[in-house]
C-alpha atoms as a PDB file:
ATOM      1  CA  UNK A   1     -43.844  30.253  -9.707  1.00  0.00           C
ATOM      2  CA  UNK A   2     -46.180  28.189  -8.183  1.00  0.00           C
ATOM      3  CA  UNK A   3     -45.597  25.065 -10.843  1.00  0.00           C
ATOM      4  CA  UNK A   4     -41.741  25.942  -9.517  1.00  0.00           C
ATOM      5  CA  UNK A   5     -43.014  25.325  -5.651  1.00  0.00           C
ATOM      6  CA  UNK A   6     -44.519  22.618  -6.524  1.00  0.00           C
ATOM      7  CA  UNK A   7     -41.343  21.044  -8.490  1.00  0.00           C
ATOM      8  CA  UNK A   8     -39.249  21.871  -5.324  1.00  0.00           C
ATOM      9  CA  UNK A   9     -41.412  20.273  -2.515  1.00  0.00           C
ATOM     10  CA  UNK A  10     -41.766  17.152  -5.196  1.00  0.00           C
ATOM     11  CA  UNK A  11     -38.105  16.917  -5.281  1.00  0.00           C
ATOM     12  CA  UNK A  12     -37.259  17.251  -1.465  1.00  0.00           C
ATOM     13  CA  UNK A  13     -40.204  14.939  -1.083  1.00  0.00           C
ATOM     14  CA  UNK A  14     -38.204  12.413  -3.360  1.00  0.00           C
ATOM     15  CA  UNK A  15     -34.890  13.162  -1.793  1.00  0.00           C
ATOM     16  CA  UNK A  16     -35.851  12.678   1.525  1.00  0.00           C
ATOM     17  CA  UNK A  17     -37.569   8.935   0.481  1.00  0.00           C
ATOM     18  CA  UNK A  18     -34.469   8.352  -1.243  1.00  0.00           C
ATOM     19  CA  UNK A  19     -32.706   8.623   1.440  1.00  0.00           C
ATOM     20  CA  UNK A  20     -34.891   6.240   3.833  1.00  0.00           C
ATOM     21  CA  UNK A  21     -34.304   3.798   1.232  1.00  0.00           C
ATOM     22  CA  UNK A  22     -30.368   4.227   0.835  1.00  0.00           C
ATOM     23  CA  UNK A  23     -30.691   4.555  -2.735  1.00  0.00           C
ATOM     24  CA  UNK A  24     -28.474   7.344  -3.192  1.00  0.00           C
ATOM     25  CA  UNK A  25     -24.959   8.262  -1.324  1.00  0.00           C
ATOM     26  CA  UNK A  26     -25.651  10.890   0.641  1.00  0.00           C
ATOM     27  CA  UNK A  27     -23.206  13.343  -0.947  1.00  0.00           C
ATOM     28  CA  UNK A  28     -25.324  13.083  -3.809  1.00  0.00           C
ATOM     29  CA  UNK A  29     -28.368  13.727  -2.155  1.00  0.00           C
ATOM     30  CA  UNK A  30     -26.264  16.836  -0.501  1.00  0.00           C
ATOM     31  CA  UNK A  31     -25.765  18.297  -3.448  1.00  0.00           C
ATOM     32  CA  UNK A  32     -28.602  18.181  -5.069  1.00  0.00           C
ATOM     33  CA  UNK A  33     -30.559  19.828  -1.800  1.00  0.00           C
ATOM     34  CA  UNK A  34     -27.631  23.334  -1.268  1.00  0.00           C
ATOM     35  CA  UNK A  35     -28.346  23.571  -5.213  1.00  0.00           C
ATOM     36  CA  UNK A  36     -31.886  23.560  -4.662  1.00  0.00           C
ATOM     37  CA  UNK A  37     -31.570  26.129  -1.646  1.00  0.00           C
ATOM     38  CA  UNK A  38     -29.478  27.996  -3.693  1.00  0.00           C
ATOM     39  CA  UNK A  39     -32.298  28.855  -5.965  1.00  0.00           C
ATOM     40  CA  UNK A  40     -34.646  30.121  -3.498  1.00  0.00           C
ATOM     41  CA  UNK A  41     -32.282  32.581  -1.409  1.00  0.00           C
ATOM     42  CA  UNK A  42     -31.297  35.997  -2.658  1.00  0.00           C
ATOM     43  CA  UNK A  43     -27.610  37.505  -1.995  1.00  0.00           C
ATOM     44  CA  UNK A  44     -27.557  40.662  -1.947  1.00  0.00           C
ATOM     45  CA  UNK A  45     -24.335  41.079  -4.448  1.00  0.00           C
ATOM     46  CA  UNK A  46     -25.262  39.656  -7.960  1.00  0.00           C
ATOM     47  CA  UNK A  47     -22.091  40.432  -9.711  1.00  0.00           C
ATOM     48  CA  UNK A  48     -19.191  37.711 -10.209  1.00  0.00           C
ATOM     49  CA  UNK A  49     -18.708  34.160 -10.626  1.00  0.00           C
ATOM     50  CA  UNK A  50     -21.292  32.678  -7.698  1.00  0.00           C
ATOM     51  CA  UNK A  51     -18.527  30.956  -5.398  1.00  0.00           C
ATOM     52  CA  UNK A  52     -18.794  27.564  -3.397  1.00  0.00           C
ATOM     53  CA  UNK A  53     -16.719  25.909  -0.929  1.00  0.00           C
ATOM     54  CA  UNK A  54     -16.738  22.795  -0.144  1.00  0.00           C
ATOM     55  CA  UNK A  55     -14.590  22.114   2.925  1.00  0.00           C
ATOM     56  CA  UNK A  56     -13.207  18.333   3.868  1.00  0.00           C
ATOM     57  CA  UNK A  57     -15.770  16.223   2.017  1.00  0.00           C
ATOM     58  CA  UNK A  58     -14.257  15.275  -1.687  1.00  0.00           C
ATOM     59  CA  UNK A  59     -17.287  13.431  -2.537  1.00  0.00           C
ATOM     60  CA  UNK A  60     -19.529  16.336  -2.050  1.00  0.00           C
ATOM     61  CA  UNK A  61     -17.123  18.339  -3.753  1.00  0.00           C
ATOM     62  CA  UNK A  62     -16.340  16.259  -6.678  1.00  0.00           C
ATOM     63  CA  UNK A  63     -20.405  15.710  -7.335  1.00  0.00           C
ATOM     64  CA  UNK A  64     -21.407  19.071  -7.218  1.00  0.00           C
ATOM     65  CA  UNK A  65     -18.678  20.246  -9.815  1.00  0.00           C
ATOM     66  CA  UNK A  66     -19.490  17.625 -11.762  1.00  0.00           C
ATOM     67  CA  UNK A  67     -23.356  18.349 -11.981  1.00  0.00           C
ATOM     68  CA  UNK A  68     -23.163  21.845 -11.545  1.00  0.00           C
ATOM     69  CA  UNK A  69     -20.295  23.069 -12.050  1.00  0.00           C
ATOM     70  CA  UNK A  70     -21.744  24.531 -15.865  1.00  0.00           C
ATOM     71  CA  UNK A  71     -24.814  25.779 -14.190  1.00  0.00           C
ATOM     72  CA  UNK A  72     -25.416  29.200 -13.348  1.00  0.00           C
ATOM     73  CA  UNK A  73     -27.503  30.650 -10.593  1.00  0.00           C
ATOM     74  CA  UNK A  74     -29.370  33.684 -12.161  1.00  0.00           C
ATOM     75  CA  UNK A  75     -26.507  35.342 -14.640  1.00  0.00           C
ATOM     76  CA  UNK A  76     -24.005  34.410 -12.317  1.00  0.00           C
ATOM     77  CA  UNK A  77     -21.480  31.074 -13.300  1.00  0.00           C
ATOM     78  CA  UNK A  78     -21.105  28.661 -10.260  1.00  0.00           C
ATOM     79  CA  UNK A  79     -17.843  28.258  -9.105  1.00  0.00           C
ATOM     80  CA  UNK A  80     -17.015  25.092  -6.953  1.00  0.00           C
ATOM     81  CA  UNK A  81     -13.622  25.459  -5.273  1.00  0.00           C
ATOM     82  CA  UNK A  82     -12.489  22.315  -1.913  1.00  0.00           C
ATOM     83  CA  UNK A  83     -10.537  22.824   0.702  1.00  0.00           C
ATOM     84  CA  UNK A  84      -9.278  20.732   3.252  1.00  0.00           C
ATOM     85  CA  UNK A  85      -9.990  22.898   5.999  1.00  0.00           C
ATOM     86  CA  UNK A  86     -11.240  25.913   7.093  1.00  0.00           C
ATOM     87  CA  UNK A  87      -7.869  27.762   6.689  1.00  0.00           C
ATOM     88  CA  UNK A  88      -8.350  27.565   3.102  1.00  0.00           C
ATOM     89  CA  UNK A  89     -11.886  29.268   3.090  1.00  0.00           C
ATOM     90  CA  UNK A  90     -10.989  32.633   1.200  1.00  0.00           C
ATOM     91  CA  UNK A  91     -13.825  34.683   3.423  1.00  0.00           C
ATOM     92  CA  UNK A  92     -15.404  36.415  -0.080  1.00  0.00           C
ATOM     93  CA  UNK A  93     -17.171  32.969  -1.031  1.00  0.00           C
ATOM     94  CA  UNK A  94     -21.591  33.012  -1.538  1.00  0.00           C
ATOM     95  CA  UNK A  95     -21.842  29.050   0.224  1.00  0.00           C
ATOM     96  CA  UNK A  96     -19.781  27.412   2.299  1.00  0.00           C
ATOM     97  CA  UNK A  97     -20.166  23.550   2.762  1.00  0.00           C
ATOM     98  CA  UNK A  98     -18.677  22.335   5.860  1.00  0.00           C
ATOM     99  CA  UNK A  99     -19.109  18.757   5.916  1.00  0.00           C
ATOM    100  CA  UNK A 100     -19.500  16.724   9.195  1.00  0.00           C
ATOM    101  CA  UNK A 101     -15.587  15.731   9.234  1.00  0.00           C
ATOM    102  CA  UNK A 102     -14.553  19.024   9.777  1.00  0.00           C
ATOM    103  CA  UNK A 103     -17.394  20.567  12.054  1.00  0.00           C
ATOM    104  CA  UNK A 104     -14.648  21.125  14.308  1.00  0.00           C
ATOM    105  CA  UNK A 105     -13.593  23.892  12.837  1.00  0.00           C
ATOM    106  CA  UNK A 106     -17.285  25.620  12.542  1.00  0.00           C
ATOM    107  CA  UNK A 107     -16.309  28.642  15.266  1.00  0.00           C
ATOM    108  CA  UNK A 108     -13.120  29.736  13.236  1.00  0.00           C
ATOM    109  CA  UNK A 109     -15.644  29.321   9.949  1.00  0.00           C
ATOM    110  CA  UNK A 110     -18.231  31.426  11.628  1.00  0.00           C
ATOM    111  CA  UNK A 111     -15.402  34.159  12.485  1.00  0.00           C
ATOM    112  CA  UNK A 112     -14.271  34.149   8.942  1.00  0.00           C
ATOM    113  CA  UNK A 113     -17.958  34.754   7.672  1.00  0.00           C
ATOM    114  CA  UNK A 114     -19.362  37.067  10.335  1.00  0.00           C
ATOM    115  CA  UNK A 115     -21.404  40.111   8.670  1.00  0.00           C
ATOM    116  CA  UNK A 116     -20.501  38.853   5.210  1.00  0.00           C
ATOM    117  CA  UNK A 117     -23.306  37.745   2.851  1.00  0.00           C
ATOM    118  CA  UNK A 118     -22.458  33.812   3.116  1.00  0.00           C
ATOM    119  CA  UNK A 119     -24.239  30.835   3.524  1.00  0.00           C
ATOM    120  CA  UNK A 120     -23.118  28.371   5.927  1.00  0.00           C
ATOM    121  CA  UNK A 121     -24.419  24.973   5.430  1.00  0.00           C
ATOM    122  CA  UNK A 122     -23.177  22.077   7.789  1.00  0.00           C
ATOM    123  CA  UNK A 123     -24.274  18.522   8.545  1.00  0.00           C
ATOM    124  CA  UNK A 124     -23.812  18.069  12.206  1.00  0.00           C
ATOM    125  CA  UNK A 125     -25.873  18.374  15.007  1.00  0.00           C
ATOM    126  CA  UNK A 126     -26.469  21.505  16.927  1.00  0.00           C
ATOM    127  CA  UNK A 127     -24.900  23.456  14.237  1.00  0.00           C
ATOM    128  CA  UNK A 128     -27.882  25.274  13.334  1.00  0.00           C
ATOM    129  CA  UNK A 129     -28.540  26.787  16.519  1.00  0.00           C
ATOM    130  CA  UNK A 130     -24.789  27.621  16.667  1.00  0.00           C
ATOM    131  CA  UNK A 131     -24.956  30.151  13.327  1.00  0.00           C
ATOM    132  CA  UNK A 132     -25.163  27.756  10.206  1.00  0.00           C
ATOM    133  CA  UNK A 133     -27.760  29.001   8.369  1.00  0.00           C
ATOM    134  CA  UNK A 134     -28.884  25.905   7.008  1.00  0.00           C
ATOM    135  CA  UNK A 135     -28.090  22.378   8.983  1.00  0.00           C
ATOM    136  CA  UNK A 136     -28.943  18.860   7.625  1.00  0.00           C
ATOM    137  CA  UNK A 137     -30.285  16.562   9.906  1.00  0.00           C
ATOM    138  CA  UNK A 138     -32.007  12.909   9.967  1.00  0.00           C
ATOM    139  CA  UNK A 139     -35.177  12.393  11.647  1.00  0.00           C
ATOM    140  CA  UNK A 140     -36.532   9.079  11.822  1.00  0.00           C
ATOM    141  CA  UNK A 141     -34.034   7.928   8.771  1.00  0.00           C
ATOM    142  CA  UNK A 142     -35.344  10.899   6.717  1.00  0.00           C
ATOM    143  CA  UNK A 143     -32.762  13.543   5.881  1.00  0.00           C
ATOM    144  CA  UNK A 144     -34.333  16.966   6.858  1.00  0.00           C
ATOM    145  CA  UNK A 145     -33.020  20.642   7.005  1.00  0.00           C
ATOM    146  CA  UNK A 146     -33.154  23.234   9.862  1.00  0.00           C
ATOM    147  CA  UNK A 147     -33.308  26.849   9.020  1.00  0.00           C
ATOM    148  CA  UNK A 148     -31.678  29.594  11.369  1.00  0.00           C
ATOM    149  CA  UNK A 149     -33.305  32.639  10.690  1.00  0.00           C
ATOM    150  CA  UNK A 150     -31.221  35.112  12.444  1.00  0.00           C
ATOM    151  CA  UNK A 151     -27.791  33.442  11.118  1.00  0.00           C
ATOM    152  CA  UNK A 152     -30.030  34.393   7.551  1.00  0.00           C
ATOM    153  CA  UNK A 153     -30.657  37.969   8.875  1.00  0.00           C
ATOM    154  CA  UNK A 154     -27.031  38.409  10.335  1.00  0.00           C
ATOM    155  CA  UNK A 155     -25.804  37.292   6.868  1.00  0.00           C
ATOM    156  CA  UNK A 156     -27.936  40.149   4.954  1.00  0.00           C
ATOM    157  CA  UNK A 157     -29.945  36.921   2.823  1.00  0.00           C
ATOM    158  CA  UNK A 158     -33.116  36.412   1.995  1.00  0.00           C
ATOM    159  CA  UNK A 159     -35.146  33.221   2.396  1.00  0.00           C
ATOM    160  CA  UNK A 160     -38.076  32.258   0.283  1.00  0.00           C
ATOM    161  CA  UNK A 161     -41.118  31.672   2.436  1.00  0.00           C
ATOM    162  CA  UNK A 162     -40.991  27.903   0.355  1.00  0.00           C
ATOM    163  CA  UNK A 163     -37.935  27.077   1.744  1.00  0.00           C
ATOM    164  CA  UNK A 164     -38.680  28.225   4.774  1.00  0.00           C
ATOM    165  CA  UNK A 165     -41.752  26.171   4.806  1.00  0.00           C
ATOM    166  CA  UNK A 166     -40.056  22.971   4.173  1.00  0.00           C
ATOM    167  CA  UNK A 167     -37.472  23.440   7.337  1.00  0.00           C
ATOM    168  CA  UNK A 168     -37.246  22.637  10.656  1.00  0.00           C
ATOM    169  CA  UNK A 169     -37.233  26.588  12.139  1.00  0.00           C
ATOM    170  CA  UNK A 170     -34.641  27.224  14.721  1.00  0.00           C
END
């Protein structure tokens, strides 16, 4: 476990230089840091395909199915579904997306998701404190993450203490 730790804060390390130096789109860099979250959160319902949405970014979208789309979190198979907006959100999903295009639409997201066990991950600013559980964020041309604890504790899902660690707490 603690090799694992040490793996993940290497990587976000990485990531984060990565993106101060523009070598990497950023929907790349997006993708790989939800499917590292993903691996230190616990749902509480381990049964089924694990389901993602990924709402009005394509690139994020297409990336993620593409490098982990085959992948499976625990025994469950990821499942990468896009939608356009937050009208096609089925409500039942594990991770929502919601890229900075369509933050508009975060309330009716949050009303769609309220008391079920789903993770709401956004990239605009002051969605965090709003309910996202998990908000990207650049700080002095570094991408970071903010963690909302309560949208966590709403959501019935466990955060690592590792994860936790790494985040800006809000």
């Amino acid at each position: 476990m603690k090799t694992l730790r040490i793996f993940f804060v290497s990587a976000l390390l990485l990531v984060s230089a990565a993106v101060s130096a523009q070598d990497r789109p950023m929907h790349e860099i997006h993708s790989m840091m939800v499917y590292n979250f993903m691996k230190y959160i616990e749902w509480p319902d381990k049964s089924g395909d694990f389901v993602i949405t990924v709402v009005g970014d394509k690139d994020v979208y297409n990336t993620f199915n593409s490098y982990y789309g085959t992948k499976k979190i625990g025994t469950q198979s990821i499942q990468v579904k896009y939608a356009d907006g937050v009208a096609g959100v089925a409500g039942n999903e594990n991770l929502v997306y919601l890229s900075s295009k369509k933050s508009n639409e975060f309330d009716d997201l949050k009303a769609k998701t309220t008391g079920k066990p789903t993770l709401l991950i956004t990239d605009r600013f002051g969605l965090g404190k709003k309910g996202s559980g998990i908000n990207f964020k650049l700080v002095d041309n570094k991408l970071k993450f903010e963690l909302n604890q309560e949208a966590f504790t709403q959501s019935n899902l466990k955060v690592s203490g590792a994860l936790a660690s790494m985040a800006i707490l809000i």
